[in-house]
N, C-alpha and C. Protein backbone atom coordinates (compact mmCIF):
# COMPACT_ATOMS: atom_id res chain seq x y z
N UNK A 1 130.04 21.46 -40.28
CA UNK A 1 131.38 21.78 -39.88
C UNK A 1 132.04 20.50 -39.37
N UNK A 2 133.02 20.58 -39.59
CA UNK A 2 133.77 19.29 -39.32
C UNK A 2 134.41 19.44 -37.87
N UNK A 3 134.11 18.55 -37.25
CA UNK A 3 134.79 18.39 -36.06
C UNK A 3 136.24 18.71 -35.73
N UNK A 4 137.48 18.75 -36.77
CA UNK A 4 138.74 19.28 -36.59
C UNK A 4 138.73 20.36 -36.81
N UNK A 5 137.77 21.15 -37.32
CA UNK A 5 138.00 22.37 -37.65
C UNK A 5 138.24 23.53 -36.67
N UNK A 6 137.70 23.06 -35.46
CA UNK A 6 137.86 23.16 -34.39
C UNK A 6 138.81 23.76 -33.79
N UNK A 7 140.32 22.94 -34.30
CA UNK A 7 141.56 23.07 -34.28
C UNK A 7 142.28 24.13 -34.66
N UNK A 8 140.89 25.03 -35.62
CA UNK A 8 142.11 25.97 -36.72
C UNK A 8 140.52 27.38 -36.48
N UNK A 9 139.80 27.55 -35.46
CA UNK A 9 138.67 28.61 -35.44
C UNK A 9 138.97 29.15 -34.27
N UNK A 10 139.34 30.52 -34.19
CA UNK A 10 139.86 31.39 -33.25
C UNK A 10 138.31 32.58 -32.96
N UNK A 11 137.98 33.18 -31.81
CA UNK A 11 136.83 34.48 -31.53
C UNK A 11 137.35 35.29 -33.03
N UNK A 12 136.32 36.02 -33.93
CA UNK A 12 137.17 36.90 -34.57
C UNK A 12 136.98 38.28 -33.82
N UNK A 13 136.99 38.39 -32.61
CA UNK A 13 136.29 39.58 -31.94
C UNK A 13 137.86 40.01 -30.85
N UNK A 14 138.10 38.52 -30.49
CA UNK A 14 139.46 39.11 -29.38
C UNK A 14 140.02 37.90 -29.71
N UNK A 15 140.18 36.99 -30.59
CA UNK A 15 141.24 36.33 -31.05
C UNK A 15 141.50 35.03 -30.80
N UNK A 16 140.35 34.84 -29.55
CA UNK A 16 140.89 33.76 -28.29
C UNK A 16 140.54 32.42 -29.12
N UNK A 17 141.65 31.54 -28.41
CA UNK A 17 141.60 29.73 -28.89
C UNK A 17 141.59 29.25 -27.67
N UNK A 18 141.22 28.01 -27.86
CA UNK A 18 140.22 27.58 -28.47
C UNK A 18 138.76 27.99 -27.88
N UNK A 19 137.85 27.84 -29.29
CA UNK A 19 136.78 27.60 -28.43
C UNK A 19 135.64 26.59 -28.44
N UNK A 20 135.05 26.70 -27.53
CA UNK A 20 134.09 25.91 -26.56
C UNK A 20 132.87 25.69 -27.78
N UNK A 21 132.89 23.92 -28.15
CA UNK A 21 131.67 23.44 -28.90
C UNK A 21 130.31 23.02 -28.52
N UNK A 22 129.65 22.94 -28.75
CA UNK A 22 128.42 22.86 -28.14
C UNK A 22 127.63 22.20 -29.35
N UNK A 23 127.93 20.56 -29.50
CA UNK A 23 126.78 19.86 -30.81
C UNK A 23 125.12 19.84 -29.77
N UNK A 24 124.56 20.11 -31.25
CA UNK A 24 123.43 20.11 -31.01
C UNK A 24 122.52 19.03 -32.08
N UNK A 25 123.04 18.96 -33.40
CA UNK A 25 122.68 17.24 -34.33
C UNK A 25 124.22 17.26 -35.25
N UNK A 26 124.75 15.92 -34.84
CA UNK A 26 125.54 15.36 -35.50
C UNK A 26 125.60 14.17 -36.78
N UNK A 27 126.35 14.21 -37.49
CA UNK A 27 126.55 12.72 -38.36
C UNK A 27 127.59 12.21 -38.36
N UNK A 28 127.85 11.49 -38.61
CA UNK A 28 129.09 10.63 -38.65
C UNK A 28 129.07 10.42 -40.16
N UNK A 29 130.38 10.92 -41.14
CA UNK A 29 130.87 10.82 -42.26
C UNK A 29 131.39 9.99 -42.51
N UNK A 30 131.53 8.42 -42.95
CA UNK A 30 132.31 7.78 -43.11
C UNK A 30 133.18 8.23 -44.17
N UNK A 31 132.78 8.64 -44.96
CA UNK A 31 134.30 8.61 -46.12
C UNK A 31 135.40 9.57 -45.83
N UNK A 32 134.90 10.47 -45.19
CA UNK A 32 135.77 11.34 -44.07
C UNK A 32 136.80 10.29 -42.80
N UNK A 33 135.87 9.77 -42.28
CA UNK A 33 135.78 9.28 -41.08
C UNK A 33 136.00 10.36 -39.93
N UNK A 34 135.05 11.10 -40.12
CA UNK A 34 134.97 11.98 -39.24
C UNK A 34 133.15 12.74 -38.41
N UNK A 35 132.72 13.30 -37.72
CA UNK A 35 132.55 13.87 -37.12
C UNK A 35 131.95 15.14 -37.80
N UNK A 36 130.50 15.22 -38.37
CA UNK A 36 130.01 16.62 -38.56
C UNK A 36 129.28 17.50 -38.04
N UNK A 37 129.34 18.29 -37.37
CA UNK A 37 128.50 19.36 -36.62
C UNK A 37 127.33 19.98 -38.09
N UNK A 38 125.95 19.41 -37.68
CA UNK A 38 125.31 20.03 -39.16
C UNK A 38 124.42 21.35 -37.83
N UNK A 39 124.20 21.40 -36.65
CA UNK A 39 123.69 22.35 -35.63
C UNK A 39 124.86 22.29 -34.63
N UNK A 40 124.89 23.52 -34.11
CA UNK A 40 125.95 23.93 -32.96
C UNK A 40 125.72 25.16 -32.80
N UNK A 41 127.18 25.00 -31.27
CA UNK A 41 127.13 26.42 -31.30
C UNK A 41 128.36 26.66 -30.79
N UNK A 42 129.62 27.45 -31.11
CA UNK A 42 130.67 27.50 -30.72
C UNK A 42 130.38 28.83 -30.03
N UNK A 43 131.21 28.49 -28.58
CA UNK A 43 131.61 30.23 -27.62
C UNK A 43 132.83 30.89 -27.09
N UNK A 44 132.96 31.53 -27.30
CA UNK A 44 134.06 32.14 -26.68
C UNK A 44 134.43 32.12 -25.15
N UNK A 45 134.88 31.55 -24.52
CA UNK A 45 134.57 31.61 -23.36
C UNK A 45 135.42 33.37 -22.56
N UNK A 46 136.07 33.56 -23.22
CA UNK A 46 137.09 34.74 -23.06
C UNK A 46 135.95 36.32 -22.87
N UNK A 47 135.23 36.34 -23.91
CA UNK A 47 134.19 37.51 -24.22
C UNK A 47 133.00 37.03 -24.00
N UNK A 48 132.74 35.97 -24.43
CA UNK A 48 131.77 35.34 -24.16
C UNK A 48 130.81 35.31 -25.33
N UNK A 49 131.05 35.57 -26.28
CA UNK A 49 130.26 35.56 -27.16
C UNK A 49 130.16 33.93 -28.23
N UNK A 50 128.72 34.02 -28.57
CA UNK A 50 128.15 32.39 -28.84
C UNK A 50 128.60 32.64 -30.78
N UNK A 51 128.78 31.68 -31.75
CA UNK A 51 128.60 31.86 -33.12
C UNK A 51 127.55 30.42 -33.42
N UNK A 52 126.46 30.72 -34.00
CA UNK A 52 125.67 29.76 -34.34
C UNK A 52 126.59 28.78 -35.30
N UNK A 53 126.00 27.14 -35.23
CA UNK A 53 126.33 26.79 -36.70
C UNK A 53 125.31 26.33 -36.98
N UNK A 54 125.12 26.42 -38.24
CA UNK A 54 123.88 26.05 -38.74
C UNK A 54 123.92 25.79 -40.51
N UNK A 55 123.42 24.18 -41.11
CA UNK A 55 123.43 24.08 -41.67
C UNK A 55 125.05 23.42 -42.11
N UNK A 56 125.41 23.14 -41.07
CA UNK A 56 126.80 22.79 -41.26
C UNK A 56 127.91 23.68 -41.40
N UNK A 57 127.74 25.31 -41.38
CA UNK A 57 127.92 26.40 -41.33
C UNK A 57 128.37 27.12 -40.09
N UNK A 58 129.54 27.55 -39.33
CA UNK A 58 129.83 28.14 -38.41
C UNK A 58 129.57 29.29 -38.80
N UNK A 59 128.74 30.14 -38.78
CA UNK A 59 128.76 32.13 -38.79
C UNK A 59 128.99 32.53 -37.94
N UNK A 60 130.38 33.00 -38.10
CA UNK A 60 131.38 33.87 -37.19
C UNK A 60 131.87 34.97 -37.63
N UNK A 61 130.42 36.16 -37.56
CA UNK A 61 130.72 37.37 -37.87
C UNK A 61 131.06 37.98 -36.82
N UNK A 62 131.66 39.34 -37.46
CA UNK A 62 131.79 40.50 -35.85
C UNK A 62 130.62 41.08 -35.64
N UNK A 63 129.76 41.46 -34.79
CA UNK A 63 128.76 41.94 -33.83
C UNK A 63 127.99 42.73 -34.92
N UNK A 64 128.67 44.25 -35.79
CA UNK A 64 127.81 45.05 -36.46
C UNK A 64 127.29 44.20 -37.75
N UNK A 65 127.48 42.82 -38.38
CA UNK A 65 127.27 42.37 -39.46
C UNK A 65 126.40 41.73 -39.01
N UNK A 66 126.02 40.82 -37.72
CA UNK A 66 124.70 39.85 -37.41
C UNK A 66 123.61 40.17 -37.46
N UNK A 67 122.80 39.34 -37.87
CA UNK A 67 121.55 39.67 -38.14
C UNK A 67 120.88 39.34 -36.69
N UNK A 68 120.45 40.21 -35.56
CA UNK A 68 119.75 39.96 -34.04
C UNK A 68 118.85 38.62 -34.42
N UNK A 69 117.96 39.22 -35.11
CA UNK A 69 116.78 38.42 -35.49
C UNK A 69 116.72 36.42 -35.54
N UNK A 70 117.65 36.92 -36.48
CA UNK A 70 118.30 35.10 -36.90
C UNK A 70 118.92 34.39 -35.65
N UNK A 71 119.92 35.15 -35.02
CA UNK A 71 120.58 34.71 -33.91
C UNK A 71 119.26 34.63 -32.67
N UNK A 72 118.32 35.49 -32.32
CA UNK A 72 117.37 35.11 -31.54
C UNK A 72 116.70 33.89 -31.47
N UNK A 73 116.63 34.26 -33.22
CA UNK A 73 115.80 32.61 -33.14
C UNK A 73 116.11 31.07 -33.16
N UNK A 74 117.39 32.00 -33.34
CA UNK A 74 118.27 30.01 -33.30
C UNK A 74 118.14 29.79 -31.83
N UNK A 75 118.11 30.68 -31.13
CA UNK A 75 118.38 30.33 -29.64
C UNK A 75 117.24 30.05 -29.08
N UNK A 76 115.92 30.62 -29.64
CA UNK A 76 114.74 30.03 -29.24
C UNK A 76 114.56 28.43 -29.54
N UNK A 77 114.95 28.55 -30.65
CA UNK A 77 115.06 26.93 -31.62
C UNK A 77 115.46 25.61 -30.83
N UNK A 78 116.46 26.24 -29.49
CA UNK A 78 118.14 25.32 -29.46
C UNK A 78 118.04 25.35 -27.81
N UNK A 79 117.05 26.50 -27.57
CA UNK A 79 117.66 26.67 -26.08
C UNK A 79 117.45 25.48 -25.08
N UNK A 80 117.00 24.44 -25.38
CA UNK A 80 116.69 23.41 -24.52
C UNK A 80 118.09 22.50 -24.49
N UNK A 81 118.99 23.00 -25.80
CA UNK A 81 120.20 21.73 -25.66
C UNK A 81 121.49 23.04 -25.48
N UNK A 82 121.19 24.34 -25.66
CA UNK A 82 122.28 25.73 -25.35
C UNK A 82 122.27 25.91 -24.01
N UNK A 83 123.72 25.67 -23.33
CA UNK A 83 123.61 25.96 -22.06
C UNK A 83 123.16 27.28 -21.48
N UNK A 84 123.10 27.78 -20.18
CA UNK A 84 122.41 28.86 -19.60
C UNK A 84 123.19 29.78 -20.20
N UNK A 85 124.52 29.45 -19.59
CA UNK A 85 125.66 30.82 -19.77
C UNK A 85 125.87 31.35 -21.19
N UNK A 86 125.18 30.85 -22.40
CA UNK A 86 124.56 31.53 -23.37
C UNK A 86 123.23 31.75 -23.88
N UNK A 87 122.49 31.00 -23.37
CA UNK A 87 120.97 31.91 -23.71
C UNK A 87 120.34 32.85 -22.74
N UNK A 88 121.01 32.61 -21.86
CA UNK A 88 120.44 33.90 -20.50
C UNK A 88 121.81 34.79 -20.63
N UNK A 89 122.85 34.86 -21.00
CA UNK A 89 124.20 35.97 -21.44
C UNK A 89 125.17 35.55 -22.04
N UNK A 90 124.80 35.21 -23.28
CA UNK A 90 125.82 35.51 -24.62
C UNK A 90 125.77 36.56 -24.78
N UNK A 91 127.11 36.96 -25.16
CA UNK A 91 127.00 38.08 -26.62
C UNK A 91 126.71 37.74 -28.02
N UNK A 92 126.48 38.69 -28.74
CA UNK A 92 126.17 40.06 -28.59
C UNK A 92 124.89 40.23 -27.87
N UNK A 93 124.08 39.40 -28.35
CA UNK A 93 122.73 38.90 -27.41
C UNK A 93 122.10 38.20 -26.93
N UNK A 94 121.13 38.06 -26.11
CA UNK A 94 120.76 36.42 -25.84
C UNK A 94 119.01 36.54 -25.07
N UNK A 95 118.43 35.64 -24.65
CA UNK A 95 117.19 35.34 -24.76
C UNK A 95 116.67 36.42 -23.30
């Protein structure tokens, strides 16, 4: 995910902007000249709910489409660089 994208990714749950990034491995694109999030984790700070990125990939589904499982384990994966206020209480779930 590109670092401006940032600019234009709203909760799709209650709407809220901006939200709160959280890199976890970056690159630097030169032909871009930009800034890629290839791990993250964007949160809502409003609801509070976390969207993994992964793979360079923000998944920002609504709650009944996530897979628990996947989202658990990213957070097992991550939780050493995911702050508290989402691996001890994100939504929809957390560690």
């Amino acid at each position: 995910m590109r670092r401006s994208m940032l600019d234009i990714l709203a909760c799709p749950i209650d709407k809220y902007y901006p939200l709160e990034l959280f890199e976890i491995d970056t690159i630097e694109d030169t032909t871009i000249n930009e800034t890629v999030i290839k791990e993250g984790v964007l949160f809502c700070t409003q609801c509070s709910r976390f969207y993994p990125i992964t793979e360079e990939i923000p998944v920002m589904l609504p709650d009944e489409l996530r897979e628990k499982e996947k989202d658990i384990e990213f957070l097992q994966k991550w939780q050493e660089k995911i702050p508290n206020k989402i691996t001890k209480n994100g939504n929809p779930w957390h560690l």
